[in-house]
Protein backbone atom coordinates (compact mmCIF):
# COMPACT_ATOMS: atom_id res chain seq x y z
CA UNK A 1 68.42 -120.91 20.80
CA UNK A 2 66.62 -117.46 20.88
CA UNK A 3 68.37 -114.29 21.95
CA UNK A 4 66.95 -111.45 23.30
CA UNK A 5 68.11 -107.86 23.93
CA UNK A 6 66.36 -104.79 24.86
CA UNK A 7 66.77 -101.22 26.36
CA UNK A 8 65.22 -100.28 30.32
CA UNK A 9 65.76 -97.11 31.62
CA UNK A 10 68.60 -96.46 34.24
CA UNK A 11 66.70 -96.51 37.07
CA UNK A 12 64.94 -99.97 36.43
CA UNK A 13 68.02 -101.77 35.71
CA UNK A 14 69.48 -100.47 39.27
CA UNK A 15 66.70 -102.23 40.63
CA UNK A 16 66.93 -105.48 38.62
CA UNK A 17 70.49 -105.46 39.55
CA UNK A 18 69.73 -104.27 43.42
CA UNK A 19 67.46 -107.73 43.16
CA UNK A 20 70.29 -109.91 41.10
CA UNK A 21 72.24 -109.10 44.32
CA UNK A 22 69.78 -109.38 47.24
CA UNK A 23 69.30 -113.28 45.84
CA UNK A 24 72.75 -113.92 44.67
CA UNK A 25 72.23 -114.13 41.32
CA UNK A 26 75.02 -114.19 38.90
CA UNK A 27 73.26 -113.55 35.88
CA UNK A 28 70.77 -111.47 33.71
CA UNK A 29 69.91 -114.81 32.71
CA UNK A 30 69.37 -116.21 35.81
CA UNK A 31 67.14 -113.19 36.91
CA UNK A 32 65.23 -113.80 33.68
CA UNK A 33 64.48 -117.50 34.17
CA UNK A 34 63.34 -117.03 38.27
CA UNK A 35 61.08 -114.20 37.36
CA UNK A 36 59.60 -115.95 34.05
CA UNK A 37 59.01 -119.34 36.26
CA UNK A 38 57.59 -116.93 39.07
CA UNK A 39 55.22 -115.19 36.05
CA UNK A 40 54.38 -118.97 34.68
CA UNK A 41 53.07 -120.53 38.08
CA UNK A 42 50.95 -116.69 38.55
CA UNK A 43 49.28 -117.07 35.00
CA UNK A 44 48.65 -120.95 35.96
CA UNK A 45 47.45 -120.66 39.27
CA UNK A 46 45.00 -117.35 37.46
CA UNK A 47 44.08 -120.10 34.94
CA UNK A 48 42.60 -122.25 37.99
CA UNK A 49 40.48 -119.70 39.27
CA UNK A 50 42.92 -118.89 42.09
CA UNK A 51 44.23 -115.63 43.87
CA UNK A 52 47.95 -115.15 43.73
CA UNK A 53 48.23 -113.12 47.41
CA UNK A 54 51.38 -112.68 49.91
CA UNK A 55 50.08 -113.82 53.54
CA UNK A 56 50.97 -112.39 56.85
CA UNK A 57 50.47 -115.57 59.03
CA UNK A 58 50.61 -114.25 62.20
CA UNK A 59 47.99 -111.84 61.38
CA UNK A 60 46.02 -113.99 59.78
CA UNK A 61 45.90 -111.12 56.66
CA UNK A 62 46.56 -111.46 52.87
CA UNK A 63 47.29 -109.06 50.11
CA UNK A 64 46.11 -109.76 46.52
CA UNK A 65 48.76 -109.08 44.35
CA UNK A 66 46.90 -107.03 41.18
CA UNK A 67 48.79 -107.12 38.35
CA UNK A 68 46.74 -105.86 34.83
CA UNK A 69 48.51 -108.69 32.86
CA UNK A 70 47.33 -111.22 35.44
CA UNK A 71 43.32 -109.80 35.17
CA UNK A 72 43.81 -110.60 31.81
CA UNK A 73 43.79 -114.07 32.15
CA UNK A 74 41.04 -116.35 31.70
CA UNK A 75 39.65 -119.49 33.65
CA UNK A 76 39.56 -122.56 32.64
CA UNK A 77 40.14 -124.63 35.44
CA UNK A 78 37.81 -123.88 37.81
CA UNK A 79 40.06 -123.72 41.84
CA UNK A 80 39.16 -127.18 43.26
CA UNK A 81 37.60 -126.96 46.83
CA UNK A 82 37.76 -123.94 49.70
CA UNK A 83 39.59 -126.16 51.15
CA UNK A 84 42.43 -125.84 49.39
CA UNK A 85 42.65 -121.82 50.53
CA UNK A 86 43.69 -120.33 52.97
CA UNK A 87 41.37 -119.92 55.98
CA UNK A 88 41.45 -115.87 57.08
């Protein structure tokens, strides 16, 4: 087992706790897994040649979430059909 520690400034870790307790999260820990598993299935999803977006349904809309570590990554699964998108 691996431990980390490092410093954030004040206002940053008022957020990251303002977040721990919007989703019930008891943990530092816990925060740390969700958002690595959240930053995992972005970098995979990248890797496949996909968008990573939030959608607004009911306007049909999408927003694509740009993130410079996320531009970094490369293809190497090319996204399977347009089917598999979204239509907007």
């Amino acid at each position: 087992m691996k431990r980390m520690q490092f410093e954030v400034p004040e206002d940053k870790f008022e957020r990251l706790q303002a977040l721990m307790r919007q989703c019930k999260m008891e943990s530092q820990k816990d925060l740390f897994q969700n958002a690595l598993a959240m930053f995992e299935w972005a970098v995979r999803e990248r890797s496949r040649g996909r968008i990573i977006a939030s959608v607004d349904e009911s306007l049909t809309r999408f927003k694509e979430l740009s993130m410079p570590s996320l531009d970094e990554v490369r293809v190497v699964e090319p996204a399977t059909t347009a089917s598999t998108r979204a239509n907007f």
